[in-house]
N, C-alpha and C. Protein backbone atom coordinates (compact mmCIF):
# COMPACT_ATOMS: atom_id res chain seq x y z
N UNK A 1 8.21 19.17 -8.57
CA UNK A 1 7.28 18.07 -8.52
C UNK A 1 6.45 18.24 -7.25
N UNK A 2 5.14 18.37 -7.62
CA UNK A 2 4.43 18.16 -6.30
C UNK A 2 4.51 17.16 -5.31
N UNK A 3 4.31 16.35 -5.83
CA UNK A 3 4.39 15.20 -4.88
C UNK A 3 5.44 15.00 -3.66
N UNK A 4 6.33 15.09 -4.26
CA UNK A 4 7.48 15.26 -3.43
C UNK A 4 7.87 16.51 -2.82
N UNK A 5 7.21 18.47 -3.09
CA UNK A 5 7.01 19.09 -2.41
C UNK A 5 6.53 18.08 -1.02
N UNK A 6 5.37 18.22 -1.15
CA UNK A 6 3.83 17.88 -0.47
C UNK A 6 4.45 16.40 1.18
N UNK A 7 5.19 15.35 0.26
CA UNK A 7 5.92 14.62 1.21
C UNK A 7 7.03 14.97 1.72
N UNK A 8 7.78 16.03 1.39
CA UNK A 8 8.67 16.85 2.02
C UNK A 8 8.19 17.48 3.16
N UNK A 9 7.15 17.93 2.63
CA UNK A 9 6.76 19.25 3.89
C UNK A 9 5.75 18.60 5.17
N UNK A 10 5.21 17.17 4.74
CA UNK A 10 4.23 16.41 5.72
C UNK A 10 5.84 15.51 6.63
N UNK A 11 6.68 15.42 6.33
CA UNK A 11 7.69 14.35 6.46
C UNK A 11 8.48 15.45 7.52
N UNK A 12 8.72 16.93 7.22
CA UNK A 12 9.35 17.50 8.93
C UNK A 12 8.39 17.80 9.45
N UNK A 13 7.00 17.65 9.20
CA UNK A 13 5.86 18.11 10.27
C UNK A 13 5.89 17.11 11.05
N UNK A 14 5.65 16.04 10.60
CA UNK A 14 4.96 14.94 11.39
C UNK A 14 5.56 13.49 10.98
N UNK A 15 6.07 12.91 10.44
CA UNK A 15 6.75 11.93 9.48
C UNK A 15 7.69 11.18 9.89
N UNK A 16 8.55 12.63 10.42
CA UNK A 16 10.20 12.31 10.91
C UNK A 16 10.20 11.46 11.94
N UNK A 17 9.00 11.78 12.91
CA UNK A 17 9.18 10.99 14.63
C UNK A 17 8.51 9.53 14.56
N UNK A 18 8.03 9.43 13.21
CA UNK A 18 7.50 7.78 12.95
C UNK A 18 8.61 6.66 12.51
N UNK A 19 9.57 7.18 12.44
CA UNK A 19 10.76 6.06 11.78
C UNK A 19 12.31 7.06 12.35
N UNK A 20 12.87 6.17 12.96
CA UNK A 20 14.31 6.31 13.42
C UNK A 20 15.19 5.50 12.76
N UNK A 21 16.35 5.72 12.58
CA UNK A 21 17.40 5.66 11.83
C UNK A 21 18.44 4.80 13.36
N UNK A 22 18.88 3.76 13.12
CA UNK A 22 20.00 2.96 14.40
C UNK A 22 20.94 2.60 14.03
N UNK A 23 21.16 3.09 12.82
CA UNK A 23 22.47 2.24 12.02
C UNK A 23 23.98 3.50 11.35
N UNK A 24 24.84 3.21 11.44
CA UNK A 24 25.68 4.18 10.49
C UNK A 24 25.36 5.21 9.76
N UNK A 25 24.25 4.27 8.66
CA UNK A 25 23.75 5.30 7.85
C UNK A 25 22.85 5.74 7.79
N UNK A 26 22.78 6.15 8.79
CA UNK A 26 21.39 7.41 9.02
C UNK A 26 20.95 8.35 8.42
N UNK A 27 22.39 9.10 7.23
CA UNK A 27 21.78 9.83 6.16
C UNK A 27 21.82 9.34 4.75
N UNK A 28 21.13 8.52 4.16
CA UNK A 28 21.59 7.40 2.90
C UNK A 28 21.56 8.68 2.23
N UNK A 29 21.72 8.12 1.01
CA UNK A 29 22.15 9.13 -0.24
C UNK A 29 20.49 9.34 -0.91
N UNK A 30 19.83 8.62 -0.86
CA UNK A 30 18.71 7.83 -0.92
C UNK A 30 17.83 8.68 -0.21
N UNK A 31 16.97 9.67 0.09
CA UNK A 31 16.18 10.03 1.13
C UNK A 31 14.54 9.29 1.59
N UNK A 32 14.30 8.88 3.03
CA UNK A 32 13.12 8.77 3.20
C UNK A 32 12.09 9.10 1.94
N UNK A 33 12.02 10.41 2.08
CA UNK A 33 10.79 11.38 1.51
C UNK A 33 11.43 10.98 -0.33
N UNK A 34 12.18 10.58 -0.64
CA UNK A 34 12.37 10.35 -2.05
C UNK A 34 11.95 9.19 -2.31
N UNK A 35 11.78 8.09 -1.55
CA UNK A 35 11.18 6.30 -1.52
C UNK A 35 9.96 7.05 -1.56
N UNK A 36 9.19 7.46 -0.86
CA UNK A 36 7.93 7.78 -0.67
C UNK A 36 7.42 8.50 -1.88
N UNK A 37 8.27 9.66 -2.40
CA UNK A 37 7.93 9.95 -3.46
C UNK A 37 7.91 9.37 -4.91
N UNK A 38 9.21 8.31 -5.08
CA UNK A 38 9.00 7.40 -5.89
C UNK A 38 7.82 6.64 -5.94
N UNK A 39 7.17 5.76 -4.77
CA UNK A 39 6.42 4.50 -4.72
C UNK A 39 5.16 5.33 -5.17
N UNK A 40 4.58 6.54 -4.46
CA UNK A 40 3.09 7.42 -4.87
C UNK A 40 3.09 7.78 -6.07
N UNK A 41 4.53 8.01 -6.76
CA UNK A 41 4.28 8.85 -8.23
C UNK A 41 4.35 7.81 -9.00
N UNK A 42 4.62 6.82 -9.26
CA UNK A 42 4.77 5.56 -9.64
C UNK A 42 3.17 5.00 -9.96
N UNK A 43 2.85 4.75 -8.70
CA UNK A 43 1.40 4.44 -8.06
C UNK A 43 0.34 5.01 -9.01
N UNK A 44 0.52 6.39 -9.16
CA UNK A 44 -0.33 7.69 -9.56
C UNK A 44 -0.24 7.30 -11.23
N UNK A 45 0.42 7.53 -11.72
CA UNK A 45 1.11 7.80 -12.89
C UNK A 45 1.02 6.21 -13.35
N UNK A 46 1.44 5.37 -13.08
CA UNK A 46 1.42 4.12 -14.10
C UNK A 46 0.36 3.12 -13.07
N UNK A 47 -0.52 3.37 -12.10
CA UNK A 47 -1.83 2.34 -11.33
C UNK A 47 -1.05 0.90 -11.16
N UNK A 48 0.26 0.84 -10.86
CA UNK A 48 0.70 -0.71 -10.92
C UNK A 48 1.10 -0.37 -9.08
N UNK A 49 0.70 -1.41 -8.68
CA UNK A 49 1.09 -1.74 -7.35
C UNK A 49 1.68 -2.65 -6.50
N UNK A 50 2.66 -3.30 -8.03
CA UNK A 50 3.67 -4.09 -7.33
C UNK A 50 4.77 -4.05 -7.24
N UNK A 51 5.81 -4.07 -6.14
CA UNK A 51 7.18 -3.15 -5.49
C UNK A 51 7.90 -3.18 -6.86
N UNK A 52 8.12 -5.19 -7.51
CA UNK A 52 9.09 -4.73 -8.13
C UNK A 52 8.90 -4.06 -9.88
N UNK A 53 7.42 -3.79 -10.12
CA UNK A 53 6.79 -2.85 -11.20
C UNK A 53 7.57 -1.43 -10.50
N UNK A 54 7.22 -0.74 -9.74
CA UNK A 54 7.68 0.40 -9.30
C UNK A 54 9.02 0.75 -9.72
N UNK A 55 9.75 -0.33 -9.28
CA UNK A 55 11.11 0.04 -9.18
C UNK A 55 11.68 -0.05 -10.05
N UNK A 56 11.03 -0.97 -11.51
CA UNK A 56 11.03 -1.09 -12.65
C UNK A 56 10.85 -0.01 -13.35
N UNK A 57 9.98 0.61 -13.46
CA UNK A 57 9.69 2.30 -14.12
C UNK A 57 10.33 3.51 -13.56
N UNK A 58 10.58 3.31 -12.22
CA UNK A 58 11.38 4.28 -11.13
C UNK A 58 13.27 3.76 -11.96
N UNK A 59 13.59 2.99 -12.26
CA UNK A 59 14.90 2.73 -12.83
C UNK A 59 15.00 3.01 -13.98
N UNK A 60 13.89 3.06 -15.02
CA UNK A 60 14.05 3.09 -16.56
C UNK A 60 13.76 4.71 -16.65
N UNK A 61 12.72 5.38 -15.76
CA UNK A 61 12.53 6.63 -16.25
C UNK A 61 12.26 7.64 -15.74
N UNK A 62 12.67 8.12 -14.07
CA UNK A 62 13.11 8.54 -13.14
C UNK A 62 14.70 8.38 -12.98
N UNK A 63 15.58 8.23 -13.13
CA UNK A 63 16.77 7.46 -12.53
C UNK A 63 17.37 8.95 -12.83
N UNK A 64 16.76 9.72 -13.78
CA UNK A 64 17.82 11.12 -13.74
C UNK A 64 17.01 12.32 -12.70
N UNK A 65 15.90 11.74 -11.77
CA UNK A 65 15.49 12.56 -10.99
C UNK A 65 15.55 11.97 -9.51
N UNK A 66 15.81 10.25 -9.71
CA UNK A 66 16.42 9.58 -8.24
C UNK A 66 17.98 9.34 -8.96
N UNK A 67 19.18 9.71 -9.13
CA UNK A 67 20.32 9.17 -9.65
C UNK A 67 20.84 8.37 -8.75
N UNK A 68 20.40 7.93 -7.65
CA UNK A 68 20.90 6.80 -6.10
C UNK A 68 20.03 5.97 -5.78
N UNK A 69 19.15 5.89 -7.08
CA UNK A 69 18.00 4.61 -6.54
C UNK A 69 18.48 3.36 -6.44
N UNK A 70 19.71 2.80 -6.83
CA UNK A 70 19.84 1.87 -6.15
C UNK A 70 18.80 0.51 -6.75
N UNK A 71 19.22 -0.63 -6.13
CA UNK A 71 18.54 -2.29 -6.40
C UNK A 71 17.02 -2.12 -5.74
N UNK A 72 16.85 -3.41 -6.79
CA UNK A 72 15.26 -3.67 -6.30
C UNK A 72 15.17 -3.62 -4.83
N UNK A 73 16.22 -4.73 -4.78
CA UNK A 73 16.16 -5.36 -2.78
C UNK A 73 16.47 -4.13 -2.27
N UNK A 74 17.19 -3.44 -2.11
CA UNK A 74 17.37 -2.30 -1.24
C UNK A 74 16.03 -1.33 -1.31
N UNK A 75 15.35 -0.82 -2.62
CA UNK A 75 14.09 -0.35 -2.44
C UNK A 75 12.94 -0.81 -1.52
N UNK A 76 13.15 -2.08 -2.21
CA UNK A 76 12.09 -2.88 -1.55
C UNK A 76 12.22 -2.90 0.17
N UNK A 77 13.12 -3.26 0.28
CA UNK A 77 13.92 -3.26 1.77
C UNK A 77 13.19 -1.76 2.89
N UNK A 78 13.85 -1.03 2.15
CA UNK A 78 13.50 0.76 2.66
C UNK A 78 12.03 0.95 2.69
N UNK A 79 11.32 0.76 1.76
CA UNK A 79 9.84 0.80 1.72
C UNK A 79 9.03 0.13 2.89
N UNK A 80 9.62 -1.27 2.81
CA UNK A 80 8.87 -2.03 4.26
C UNK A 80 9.49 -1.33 5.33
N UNK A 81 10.61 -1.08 5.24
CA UNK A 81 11.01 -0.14 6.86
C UNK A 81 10.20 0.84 6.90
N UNK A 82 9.75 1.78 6.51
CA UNK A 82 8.50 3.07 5.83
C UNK A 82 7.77 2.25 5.94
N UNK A 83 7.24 1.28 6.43
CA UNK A 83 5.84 1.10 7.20
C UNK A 83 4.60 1.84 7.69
N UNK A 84 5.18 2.28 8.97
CA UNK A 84 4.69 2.83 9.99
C UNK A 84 4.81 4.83 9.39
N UNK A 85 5.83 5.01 8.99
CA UNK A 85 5.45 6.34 8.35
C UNK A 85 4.47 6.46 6.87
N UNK A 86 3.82 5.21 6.38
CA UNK A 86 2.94 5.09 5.52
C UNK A 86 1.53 5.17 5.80
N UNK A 87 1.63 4.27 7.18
CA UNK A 87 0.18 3.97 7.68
C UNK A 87 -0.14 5.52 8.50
N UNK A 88 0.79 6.20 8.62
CA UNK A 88 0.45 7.35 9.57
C UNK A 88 0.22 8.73 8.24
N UNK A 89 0.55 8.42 7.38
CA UNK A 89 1.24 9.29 5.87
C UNK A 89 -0.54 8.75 5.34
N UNK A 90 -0.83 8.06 5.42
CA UNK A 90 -1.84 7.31 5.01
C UNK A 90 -3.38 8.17 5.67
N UNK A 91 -3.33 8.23 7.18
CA UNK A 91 -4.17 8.53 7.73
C UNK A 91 -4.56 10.37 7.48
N UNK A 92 -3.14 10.77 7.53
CA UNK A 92 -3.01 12.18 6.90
C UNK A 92 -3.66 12.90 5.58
N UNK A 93 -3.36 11.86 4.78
CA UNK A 93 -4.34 12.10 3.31
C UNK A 93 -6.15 11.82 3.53
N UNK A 94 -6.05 10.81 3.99
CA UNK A 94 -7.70 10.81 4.38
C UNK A 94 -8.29 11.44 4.90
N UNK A 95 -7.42 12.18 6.10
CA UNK A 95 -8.12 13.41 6.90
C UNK A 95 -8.30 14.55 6.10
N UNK A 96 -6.81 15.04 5.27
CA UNK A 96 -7.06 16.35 4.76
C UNK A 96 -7.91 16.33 3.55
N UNK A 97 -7.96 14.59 2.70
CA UNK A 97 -8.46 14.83 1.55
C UNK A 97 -9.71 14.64 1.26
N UNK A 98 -10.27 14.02 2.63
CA UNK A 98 -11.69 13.66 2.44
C UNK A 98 -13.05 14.76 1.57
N UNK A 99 -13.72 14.57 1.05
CA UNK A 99 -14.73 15.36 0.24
C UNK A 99 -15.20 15.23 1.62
N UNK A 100 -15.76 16.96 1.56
CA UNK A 100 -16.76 17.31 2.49
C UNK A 100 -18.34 16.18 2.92
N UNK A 101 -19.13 15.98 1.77
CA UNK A 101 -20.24 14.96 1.72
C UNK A 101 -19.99 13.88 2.14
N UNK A 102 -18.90 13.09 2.04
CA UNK A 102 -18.29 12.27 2.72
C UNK A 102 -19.03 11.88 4.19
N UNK A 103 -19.23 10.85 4.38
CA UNK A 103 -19.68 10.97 6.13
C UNK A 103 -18.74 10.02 6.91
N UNK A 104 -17.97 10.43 8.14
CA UNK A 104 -17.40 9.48 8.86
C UNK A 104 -18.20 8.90 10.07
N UNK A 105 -19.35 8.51 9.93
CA UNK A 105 -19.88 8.08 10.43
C UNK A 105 -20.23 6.31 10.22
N UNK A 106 -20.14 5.90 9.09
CA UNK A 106 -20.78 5.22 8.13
C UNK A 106 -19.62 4.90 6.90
N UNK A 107 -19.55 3.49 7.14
CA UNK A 107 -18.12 3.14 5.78
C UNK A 107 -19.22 2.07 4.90
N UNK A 108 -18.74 1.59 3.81
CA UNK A 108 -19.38 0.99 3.00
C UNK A 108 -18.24 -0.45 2.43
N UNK A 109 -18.75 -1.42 2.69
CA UNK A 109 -17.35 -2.18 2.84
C UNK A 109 -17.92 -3.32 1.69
N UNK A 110 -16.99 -3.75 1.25
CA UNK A 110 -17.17 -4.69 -0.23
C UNK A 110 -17.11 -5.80 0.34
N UNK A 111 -17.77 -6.81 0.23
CA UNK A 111 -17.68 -8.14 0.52
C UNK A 111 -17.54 -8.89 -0.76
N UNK A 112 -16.12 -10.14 -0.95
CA UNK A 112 -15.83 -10.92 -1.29
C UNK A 112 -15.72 -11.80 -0.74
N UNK A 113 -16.75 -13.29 -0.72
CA UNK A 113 -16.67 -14.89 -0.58
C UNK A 113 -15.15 -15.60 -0.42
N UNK A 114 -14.90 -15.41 0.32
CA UNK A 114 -13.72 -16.99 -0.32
C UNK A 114 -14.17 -18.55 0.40
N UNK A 115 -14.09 -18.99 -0.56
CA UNK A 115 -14.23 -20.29 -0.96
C UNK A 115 -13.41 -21.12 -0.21
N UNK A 116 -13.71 -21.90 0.68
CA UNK A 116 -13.43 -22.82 1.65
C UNK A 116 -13.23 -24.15 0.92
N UNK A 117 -14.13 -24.64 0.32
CA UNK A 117 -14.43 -25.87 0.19
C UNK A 117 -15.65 -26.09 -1.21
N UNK A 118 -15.48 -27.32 -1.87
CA UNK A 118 -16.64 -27.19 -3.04
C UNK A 118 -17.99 -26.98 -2.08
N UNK A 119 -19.39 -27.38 -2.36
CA UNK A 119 -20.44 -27.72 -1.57
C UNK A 119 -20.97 -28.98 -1.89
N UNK A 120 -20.06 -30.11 -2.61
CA UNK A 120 -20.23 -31.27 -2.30
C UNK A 120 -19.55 -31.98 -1.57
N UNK A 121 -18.38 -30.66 -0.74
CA UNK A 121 -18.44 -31.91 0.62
C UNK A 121 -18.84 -31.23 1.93
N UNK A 122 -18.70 -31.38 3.08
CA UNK A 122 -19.21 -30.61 4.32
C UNK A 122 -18.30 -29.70 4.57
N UNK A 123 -18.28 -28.42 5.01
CA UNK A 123 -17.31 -27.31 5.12
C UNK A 123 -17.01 -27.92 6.65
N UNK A 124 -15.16 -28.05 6.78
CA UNK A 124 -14.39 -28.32 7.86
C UNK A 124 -14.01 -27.01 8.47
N UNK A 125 -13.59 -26.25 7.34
CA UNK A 125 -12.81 -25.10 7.65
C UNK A 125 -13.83 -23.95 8.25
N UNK A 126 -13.78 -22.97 9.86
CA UNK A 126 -13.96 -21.96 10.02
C UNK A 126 -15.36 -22.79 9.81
N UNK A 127 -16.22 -23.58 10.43
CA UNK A 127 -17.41 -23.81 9.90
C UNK A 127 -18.62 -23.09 10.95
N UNK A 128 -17.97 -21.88 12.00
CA UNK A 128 -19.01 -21.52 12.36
C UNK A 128 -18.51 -19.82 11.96
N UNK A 129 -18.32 -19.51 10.76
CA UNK A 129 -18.42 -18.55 10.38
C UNK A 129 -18.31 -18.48 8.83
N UNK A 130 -18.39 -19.79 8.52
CA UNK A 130 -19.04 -20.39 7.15
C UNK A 130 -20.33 -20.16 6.91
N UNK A 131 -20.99 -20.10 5.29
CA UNK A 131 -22.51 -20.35 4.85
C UNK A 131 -21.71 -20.72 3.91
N UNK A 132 -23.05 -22.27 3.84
CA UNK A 132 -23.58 -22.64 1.70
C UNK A 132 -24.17 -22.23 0.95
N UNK A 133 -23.47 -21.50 -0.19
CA UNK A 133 -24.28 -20.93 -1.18
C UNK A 133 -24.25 -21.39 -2.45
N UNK A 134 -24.79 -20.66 -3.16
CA UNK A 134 -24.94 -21.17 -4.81
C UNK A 134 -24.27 -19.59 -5.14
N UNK A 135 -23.39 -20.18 -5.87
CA UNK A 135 -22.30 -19.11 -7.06
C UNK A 135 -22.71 -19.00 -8.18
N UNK A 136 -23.48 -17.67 -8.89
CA UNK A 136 -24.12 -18.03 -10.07
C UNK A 136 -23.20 -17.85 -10.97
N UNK A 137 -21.79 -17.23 -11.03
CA UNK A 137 -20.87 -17.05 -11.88
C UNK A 137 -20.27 -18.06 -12.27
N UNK A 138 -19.74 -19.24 -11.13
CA UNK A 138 -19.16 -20.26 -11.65
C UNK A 138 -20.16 -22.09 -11.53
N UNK A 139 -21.47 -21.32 -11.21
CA UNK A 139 -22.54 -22.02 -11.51
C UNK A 139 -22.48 -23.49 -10.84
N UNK A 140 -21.87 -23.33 -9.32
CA UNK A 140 -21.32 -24.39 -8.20
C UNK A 140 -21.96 -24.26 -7.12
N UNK A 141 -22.01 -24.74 -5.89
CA UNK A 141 -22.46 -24.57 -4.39
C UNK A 141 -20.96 -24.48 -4.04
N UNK A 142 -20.97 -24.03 -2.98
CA UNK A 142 -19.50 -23.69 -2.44
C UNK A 142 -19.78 -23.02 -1.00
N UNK A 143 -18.90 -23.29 -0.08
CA UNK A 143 -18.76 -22.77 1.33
C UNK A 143 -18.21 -21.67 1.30
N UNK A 144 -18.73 -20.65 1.92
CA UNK A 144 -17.61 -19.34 1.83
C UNK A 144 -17.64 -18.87 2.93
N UNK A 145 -17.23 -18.12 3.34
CA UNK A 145 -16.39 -17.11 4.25
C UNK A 145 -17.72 -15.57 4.13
């Protein structure tokens, strides 16, 4: 499996010194780089991005390629500890995978409204980084963000 090549081999480069182990079981049966490879191939393969979807398809049809996967809570558990080796695991793919044309100079960022308040009453909330607008979708005035 690639994937789990690929997080194997990024995980003794650079991976290992982002998350320490303080407890007994410092070598679970369970590996780092196998959570990681579960949650991405999961991710990849079925586009669902919620822990306990993952662990749901990772139990029904993986379980003979993780045979120690173990409970939701304990997945779930391990994954948030893999934090900090995500956000750094994270930065790694963007560097190596970026398309050349690409410019890092220049990001392009989506703006979504949220809605404070209707616009028939005065926006309380955050009101100096509030505007009133007209929503043509839900065809209202509304304060947003």
């Amino acid at each position: 499996m690639k994937i789990h090549d690929y997080v194997c081999e990024k995980f003794e480069e650079h991976l290992q010194f982002e998350f320490e182990r303080f407890s007994n079981n410092n070598e679970p049966k369970l590996t780092d780089q196998e959570i990681i490879t579960i949650y991405l191939f999961v991710m990849n393969h079925q586009g669902t991005f919620k822990m306990n979807k993952v662990h749901q398809f990772a139990s029904e049809y993986l379980l003979s390629w993780f045979p120690d996967l173990g409970s939701y809570q304990v997945f779930n558990q391990r994954i948030n500890r893999l934090s900090n080796v995500m956000n750094t695991f994270e930065g790694m793919l963007l560097t190596e995978f970026t398309p050349k044309e690409c410019s890092t100079k220049f990001s392009v960022i989506d703006s979504m409204p949220i809605v404070t308040c209707s616009g028939k009453r005065s926006g309380k909330v955050a009101p100096d980084i509030t505007n009133r607008g007209y929503c043509a979708i839900k065809s209202m005035y509304t304060h947003y963000t």
